[in-house]
N, C-alpha and C. Protein backbone atom coordinates (compact mmCIF):
# COMPACT_ATOMS: atom_id res chain seq x y z
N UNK A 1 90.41 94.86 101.90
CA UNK A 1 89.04 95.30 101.81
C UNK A 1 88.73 95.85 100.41
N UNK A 2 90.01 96.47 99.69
CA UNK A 2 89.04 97.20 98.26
C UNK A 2 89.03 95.79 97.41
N UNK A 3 89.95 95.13 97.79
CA UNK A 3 89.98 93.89 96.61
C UNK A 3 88.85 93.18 96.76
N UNK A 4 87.96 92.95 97.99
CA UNK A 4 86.56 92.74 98.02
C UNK A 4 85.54 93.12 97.59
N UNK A 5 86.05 94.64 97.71
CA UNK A 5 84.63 95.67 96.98
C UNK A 5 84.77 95.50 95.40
N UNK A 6 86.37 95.64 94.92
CA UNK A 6 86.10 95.62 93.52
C UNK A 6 85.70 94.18 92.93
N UNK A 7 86.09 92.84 93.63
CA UNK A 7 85.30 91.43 93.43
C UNK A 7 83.97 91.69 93.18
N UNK A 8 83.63 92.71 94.00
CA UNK A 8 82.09 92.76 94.33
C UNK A 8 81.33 93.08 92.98
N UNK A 9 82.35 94.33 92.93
CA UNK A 9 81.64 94.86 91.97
C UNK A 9 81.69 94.50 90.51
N UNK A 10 82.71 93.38 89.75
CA UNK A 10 83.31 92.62 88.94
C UNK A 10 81.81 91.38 89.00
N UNK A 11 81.66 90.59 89.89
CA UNK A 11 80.69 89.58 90.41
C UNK A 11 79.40 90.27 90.06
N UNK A 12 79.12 91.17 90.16
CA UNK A 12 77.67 92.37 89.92
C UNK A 12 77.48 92.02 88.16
N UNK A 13 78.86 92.78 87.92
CA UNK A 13 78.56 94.24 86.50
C UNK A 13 78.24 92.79 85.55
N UNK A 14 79.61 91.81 85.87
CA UNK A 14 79.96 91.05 84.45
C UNK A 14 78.72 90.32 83.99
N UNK A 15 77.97 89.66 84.92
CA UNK A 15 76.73 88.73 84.52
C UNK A 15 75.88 89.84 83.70
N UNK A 16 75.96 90.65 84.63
CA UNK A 16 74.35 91.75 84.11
C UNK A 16 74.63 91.78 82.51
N UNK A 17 76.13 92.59 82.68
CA UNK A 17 76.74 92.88 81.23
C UNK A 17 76.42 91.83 80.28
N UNK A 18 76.31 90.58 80.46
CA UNK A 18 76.62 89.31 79.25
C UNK A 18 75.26 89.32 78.70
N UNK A 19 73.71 89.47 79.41
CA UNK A 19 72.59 88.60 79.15
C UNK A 19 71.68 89.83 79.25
N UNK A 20 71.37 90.21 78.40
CA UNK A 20 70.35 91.48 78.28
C UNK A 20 69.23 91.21 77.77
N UNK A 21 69.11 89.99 77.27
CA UNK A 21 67.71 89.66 76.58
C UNK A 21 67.30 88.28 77.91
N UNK A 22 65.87 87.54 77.65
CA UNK A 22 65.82 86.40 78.55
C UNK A 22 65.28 85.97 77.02
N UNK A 23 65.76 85.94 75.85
CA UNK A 23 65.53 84.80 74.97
C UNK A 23 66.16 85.28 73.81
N UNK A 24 66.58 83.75 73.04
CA UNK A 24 67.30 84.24 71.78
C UNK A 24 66.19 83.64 70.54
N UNK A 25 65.90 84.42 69.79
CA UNK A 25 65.21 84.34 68.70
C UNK A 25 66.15 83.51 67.42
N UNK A 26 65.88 82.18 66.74
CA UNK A 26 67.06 81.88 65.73
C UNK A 26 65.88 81.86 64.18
N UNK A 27 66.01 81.71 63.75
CA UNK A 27 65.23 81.71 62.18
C UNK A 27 66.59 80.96 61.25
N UNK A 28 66.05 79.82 60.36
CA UNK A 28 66.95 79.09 59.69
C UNK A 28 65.73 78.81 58.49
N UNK A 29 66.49 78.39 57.25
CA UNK A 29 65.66 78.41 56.18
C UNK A 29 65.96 77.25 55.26
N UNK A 30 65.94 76.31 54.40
CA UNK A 30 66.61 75.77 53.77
C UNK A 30 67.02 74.34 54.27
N UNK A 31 67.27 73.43 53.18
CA UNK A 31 67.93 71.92 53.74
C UNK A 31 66.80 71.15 53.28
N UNK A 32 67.21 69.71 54.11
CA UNK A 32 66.42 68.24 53.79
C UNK A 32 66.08 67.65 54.89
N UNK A 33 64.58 67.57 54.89
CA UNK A 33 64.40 66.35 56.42
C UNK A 33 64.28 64.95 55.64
N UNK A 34 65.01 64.05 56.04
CA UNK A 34 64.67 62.87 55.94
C UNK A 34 64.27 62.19 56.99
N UNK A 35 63.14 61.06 56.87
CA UNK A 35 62.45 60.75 58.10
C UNK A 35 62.05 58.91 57.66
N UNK A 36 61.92 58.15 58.76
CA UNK A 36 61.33 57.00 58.54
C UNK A 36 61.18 56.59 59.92
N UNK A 37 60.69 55.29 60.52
CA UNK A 37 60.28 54.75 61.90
C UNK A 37 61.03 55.02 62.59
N UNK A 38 62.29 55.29 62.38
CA UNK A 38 63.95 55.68 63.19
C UNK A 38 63.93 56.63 63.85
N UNK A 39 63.13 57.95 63.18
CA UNK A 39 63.16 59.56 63.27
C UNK A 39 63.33 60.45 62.25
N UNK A 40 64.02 61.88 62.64
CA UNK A 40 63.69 62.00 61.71
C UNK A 40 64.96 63.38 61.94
N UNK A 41 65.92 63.70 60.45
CA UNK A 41 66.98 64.52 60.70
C UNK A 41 66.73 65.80 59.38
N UNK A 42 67.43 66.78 60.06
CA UNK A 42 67.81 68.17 59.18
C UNK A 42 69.41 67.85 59.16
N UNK A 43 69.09 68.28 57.52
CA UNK A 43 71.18 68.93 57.46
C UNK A 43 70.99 69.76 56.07
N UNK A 44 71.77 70.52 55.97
CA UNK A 44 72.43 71.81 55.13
C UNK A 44 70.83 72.93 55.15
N UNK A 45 70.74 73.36 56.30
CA UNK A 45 69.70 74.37 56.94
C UNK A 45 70.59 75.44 57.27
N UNK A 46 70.26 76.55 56.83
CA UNK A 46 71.19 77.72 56.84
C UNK A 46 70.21 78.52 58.18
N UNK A 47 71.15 79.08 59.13
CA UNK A 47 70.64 80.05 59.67
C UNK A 47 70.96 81.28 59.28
N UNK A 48 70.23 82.62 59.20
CA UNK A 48 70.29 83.76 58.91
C UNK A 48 69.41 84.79 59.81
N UNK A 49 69.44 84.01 61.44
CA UNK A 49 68.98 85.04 62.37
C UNK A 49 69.29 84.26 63.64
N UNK A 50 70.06 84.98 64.36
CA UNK A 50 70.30 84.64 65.38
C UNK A 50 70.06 85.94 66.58
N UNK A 51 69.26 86.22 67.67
CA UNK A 51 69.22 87.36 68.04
C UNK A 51 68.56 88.26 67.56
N UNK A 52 69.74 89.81 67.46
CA UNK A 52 69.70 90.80 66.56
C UNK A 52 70.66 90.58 65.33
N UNK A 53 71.22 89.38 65.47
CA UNK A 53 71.93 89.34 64.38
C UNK A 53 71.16 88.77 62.97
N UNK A 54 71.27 89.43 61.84
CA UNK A 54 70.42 89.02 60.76
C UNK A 54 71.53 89.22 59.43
N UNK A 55 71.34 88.21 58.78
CA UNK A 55 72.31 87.58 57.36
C UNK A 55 71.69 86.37 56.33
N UNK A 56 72.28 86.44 55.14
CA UNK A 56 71.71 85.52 54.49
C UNK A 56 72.75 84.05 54.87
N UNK A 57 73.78 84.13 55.54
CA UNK A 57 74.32 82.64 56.20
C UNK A 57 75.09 82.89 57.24
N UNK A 58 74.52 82.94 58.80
CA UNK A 58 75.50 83.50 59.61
C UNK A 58 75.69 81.59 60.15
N UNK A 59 75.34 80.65 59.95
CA UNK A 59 75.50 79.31 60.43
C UNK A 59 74.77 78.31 59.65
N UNK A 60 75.00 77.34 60.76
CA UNK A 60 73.55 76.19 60.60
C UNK A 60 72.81 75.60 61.45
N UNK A 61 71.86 75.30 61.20
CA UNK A 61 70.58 74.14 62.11
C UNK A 61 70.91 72.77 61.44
N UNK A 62 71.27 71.97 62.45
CA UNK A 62 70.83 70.33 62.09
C UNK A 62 70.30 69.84 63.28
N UNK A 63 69.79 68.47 63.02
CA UNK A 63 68.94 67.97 64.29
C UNK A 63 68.61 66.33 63.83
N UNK A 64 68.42 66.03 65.06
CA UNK A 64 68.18 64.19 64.50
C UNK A 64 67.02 64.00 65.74
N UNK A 65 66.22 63.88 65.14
CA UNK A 65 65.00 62.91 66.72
C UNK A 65 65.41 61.40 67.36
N UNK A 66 64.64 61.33 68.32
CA UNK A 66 64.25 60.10 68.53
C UNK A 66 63.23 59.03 67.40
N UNK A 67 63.07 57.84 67.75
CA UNK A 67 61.80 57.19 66.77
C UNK A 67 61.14 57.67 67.30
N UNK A 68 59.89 57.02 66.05
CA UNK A 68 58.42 57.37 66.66
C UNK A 68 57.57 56.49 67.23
N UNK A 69 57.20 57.07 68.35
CA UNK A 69 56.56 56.26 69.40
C UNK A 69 55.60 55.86 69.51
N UNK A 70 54.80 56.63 68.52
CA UNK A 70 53.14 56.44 67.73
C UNK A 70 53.21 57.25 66.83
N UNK A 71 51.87 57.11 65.62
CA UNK A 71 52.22 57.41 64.46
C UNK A 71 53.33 57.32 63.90
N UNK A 72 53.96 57.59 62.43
CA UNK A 72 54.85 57.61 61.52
C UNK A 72 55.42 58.42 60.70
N UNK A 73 55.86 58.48 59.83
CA UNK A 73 56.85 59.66 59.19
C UNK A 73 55.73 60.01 57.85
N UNK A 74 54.85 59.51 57.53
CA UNK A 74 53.73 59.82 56.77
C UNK A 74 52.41 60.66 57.47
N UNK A 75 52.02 59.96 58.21
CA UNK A 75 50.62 60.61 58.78
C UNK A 75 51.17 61.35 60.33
N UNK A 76 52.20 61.71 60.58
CA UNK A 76 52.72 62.46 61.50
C UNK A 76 52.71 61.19 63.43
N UNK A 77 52.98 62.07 64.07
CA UNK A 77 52.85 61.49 65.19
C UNK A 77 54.03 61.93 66.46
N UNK A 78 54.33 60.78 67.62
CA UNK A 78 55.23 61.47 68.65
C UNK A 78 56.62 60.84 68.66
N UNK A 79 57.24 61.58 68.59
CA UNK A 79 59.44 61.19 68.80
C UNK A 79 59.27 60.76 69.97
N UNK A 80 60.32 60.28 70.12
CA UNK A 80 60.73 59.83 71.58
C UNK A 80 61.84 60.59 72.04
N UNK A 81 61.99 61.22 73.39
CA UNK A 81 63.15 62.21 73.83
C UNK A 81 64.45 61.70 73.23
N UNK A 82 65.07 62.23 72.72
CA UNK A 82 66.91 62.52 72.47
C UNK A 82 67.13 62.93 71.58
N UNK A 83 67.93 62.27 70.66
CA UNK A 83 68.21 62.63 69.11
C UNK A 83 69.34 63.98 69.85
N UNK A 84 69.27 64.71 68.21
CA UNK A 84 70.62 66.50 69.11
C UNK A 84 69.64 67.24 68.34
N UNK A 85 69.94 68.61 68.84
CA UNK A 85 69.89 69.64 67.83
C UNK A 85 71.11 70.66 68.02
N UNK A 86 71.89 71.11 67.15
CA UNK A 86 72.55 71.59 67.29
C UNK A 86 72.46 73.43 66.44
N UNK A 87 72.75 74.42 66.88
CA UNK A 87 73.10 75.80 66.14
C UNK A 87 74.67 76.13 66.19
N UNK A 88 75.23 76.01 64.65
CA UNK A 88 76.45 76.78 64.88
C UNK A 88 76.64 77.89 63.64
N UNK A 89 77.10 78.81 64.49
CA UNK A 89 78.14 79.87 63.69
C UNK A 89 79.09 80.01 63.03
N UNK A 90 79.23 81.18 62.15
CA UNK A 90 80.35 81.19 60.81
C UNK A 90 81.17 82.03 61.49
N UNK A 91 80.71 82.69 62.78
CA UNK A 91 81.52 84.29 62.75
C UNK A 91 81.14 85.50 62.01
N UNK A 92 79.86 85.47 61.33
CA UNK A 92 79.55 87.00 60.53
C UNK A 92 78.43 87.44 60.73
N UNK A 93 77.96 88.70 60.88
CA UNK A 93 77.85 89.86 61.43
C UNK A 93 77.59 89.58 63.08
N UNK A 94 78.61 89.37 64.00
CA UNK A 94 78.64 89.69 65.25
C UNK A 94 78.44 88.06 65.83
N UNK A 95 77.76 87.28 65.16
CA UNK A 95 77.30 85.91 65.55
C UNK A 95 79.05 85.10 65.70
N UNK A 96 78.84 84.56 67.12
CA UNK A 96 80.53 83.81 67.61
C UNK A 96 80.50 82.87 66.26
N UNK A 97 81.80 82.55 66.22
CA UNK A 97 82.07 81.46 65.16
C UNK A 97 81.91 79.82 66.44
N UNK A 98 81.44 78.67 66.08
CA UNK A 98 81.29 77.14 66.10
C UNK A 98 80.62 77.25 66.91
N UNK A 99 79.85 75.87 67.61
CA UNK A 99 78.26 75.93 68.21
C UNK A 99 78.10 76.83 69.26
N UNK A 100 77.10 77.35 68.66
CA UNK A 100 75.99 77.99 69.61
C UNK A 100 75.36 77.45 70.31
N UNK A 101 74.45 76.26 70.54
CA UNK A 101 73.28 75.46 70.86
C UNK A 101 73.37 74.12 70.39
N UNK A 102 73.69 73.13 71.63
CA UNK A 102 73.94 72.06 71.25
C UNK A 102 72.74 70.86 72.50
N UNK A 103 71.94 70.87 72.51
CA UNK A 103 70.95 70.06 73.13
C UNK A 103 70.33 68.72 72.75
N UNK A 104 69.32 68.30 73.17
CA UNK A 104 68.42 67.28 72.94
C UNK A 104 66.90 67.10 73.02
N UNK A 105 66.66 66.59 72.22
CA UNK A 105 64.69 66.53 72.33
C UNK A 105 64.79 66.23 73.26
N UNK A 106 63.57 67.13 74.20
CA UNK A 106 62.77 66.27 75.44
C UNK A 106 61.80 65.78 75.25
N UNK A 107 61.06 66.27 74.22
CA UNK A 107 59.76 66.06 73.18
C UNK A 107 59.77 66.50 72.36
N UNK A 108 58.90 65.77 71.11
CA UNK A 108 58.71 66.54 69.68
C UNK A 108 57.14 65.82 69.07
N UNK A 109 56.65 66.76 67.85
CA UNK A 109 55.95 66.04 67.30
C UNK A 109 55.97 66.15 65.75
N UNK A 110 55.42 65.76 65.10
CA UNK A 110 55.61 65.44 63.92
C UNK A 110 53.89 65.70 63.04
N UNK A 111 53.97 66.86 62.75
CA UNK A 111 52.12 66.62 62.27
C UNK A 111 51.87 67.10 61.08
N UNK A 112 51.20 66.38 60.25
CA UNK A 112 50.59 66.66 58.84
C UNK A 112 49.37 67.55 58.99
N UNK A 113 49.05 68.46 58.33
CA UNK A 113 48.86 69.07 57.82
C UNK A 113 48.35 69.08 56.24
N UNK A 114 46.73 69.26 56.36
CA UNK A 114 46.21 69.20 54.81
C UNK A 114 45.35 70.32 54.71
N UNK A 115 46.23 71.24 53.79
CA UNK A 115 45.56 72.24 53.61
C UNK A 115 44.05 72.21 52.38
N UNK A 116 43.37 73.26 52.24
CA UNK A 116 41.87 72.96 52.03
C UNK A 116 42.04 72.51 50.09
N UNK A 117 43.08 72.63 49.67
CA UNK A 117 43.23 72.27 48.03
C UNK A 117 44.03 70.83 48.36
N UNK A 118 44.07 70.14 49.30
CA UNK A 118 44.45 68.89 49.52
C UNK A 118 45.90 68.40 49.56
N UNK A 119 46.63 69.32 49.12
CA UNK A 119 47.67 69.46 49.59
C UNK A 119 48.51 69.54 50.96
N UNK A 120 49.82 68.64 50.89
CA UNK A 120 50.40 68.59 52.62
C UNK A 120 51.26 69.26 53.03
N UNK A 121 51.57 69.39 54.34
CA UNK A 121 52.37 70.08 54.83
C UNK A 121 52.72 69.51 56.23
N UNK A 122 54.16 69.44 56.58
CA UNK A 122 54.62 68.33 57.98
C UNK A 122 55.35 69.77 58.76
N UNK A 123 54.95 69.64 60.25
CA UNK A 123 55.52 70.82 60.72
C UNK A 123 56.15 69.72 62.13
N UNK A 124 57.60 69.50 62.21
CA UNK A 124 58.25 69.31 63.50
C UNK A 124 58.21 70.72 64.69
N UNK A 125 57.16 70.37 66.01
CA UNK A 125 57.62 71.00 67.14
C UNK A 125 58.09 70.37 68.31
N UNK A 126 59.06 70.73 68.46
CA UNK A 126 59.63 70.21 70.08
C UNK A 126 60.29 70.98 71.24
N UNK A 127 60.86 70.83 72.36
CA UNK A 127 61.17 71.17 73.19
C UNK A 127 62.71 70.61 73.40
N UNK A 128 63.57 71.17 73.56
CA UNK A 128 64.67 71.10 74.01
C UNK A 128 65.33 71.52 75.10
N UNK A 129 66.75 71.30 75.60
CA UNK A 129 67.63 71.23 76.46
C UNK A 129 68.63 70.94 76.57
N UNK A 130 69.75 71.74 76.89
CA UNK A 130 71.06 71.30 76.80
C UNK A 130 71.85 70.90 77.75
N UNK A 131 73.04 70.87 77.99
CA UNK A 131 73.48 69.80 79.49
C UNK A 131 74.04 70.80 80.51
N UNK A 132 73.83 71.88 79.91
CA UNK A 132 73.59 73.26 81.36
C UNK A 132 72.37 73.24 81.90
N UNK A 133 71.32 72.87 81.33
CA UNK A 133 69.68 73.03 81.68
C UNK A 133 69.42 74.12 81.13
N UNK A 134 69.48 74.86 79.76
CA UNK A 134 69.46 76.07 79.23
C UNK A 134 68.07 75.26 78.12
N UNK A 135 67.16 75.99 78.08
CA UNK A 135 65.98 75.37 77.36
C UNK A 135 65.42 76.08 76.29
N UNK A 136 64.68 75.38 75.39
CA UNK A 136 64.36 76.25 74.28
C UNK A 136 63.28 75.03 73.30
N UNK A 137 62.63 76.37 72.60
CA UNK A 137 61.45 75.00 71.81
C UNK A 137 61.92 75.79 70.88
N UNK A 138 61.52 74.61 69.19
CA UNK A 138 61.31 74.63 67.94
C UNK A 138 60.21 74.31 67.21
N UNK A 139 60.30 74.91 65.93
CA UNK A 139 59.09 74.61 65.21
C UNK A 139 59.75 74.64 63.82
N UNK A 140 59.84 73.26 63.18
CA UNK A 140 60.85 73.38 61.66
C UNK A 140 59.20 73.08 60.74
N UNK A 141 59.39 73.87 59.86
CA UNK A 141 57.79 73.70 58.93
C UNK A 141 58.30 73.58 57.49
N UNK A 142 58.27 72.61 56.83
CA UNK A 142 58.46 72.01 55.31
C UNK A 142 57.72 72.80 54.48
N UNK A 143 58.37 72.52 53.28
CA UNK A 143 58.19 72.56 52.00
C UNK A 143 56.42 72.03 51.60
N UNK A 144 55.95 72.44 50.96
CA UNK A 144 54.57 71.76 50.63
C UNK A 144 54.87 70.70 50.19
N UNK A 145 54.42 69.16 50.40
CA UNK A 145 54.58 68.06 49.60
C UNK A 145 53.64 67.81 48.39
N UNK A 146 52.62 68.72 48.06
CA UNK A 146 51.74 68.14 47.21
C UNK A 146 50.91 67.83 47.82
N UNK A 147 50.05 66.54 46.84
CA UNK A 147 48.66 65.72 47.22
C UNK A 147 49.46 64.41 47.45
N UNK A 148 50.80 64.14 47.48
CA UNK A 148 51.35 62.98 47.66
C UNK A 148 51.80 63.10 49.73
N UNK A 149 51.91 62.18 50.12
CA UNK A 149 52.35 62.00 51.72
C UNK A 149 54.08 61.76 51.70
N UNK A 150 54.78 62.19 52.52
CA UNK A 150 55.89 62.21 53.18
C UNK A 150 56.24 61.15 53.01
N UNK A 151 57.41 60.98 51.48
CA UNK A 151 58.22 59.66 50.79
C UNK A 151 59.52 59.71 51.31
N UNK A 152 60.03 60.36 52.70
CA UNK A 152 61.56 59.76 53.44
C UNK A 152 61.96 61.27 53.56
N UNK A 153 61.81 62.47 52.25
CA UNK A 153 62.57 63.83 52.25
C UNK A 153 62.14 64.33 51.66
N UNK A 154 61.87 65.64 52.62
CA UNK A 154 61.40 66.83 52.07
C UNK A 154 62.21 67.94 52.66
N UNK A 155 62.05 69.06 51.52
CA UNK A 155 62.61 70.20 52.11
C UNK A 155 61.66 71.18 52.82
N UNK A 156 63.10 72.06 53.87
CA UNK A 156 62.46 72.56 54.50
C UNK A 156 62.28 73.84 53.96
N UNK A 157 61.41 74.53 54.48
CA UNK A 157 60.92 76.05 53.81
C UNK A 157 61.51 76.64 55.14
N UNK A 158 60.65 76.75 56.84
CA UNK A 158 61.38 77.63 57.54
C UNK A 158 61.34 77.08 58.78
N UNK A 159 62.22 77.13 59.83
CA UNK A 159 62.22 76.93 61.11
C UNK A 159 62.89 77.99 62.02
N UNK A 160 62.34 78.14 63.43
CA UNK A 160 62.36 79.02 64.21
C UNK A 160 62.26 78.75 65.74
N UNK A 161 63.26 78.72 66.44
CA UNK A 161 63.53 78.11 67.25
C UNK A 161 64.00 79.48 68.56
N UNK A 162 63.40 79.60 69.61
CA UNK A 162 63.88 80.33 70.97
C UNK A 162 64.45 79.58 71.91
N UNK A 163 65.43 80.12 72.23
CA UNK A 163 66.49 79.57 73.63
C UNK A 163 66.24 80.51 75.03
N UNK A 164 65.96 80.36 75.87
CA UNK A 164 65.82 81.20 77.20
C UNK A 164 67.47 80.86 77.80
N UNK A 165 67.74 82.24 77.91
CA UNK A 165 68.76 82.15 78.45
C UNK A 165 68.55 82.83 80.43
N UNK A 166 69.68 82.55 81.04
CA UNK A 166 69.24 83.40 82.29
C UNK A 166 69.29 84.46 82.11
N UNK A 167 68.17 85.06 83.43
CA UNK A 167 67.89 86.47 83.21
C UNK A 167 68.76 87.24 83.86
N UNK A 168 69.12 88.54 83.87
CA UNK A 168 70.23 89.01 84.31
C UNK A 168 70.39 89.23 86.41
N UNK A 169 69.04 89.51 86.74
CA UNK A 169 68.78 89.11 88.10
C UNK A 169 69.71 87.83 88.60
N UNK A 170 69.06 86.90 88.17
CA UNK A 170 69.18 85.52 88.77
C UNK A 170 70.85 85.42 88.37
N UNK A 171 71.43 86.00 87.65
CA UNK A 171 72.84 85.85 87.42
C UNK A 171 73.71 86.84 88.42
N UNK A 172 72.97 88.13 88.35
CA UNK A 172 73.46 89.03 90.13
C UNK A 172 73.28 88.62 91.09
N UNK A 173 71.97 87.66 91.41
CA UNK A 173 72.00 87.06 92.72
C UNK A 173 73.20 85.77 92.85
N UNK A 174 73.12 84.69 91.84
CA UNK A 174 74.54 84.00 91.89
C UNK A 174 76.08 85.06 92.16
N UNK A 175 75.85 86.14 91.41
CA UNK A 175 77.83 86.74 91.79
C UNK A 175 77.86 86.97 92.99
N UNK A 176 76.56 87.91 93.51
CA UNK A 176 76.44 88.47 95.30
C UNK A 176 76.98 87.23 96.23
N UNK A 177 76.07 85.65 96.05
CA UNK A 177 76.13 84.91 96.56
C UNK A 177 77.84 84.14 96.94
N UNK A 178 78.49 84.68 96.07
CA UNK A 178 79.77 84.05 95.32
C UNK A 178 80.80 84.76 96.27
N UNK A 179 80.34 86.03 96.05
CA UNK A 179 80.98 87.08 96.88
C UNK A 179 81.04 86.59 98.60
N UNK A 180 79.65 86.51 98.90
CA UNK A 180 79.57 86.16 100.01
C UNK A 180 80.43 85.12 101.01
N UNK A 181 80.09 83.88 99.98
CA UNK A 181 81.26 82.60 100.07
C UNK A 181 82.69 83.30 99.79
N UNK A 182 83.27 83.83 99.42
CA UNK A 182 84.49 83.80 99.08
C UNK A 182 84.78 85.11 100.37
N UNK A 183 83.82 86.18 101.02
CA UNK A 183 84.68 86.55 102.08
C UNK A 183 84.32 85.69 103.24
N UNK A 184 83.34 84.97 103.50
CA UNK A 184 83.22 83.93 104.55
C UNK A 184 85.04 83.07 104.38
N UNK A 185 85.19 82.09 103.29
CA UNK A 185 86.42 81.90 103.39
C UNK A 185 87.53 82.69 103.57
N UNK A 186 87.49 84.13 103.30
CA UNK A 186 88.74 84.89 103.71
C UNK A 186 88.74 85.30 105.14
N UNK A 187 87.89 84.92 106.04
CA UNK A 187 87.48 85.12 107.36
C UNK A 187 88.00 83.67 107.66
N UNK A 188 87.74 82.96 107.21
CA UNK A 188 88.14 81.58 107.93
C UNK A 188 89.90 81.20 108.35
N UNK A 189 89.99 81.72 107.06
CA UNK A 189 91.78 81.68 106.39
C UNK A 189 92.19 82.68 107.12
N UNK A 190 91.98 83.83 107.58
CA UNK A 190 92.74 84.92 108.48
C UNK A 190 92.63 84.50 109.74
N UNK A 191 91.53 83.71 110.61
CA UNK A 191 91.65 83.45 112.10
C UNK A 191 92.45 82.01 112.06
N UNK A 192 92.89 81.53 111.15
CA UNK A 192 94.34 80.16 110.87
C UNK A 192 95.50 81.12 111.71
């Protein structure tokens, strides 16, 4: 019987303990999108916020879309679900070291932007998911291109991306539940 209660109470504390927020805030700065009818990818994007954790390189953001399904890599338009996005860690200040966040577009879009001196600007937003069902949207926003349109690569200025993680409830109701099952089976196994 105590080895039940302390299960119990192990099944309770540990979930609550892990997940104190219901979202992770990431901020990444830096890198190259290159884009054409294919899609469209980030690489050497530094993250320097993950959480509460804040640094000038605690990882990186890369990401690859789907094509585009209408419109183009010039006058903006819609990805098609997949491509990855991935977040990983260095290990510094508190942030785990190797991926953090490894998912896939469920959607994205791709939109230009002309600000009032005629100048452009391409902002990728999408929605993601990873193969736990752990979900999260982005928004990567470029570099100004000028009065010229989106020639394959541009850099990025900033992107900012939230992950919902579970909330600490719904993770106590799974241990209780766990608990439950596991003395139902120790009831089964003792009348053997």
């Amino acid at each position: 019987m105590r080895r039940v209660i302390i299960l119990a109470v192990l099944a309770l504390a540990l979930p609550l303990m892990a997940y104190a927020d219901s979202s992770i805030d990431v901020s990444n700065a830096g890198g190259t999108i290159t884009g054409n009818a294919s899609g469209l990818s980030l690489t050497g994007s530094t993250l320097f916020k993950f959480g509460s954790a804040v640094g000038s390189n605690l990882g990186s953001v890369t990401f690859s879309t789907g094509a585009f399904t209408s419109g183009d890599a010039q006058n903006g338009g819609m990805l098609a679900a997949g491509g990855t996005f991935t977040i990983t860690g260095n290990g510094t200040n508190g942030v785990p070291n190797g991926v953090l966040f490894s998912g896939t577009f469920t959607s994205a879009t791709w939109t230009l932007v002309t600000l009032a001196d005629g100048t452009h600007n391409y902002t990728l937003s999408g929605a993601l998911v990873d193969a736990g069902g752990r979900v999260g949207a982005t928004t990567q926003i470029t570099v100004n291109t000028g009065k010229g349109l989106f020639n394959g690569t541009v850099g990025l200025s900033s992107g900012d991306t939230n992950l919902a993680v579970p909330e600490p409830g719904t993770l106590g109701l799974l241990g209780t539940g766990l608990v439950g099952v596991a003395g139902l089976m120790r009831r089964k196994l003792w009348k053997k």
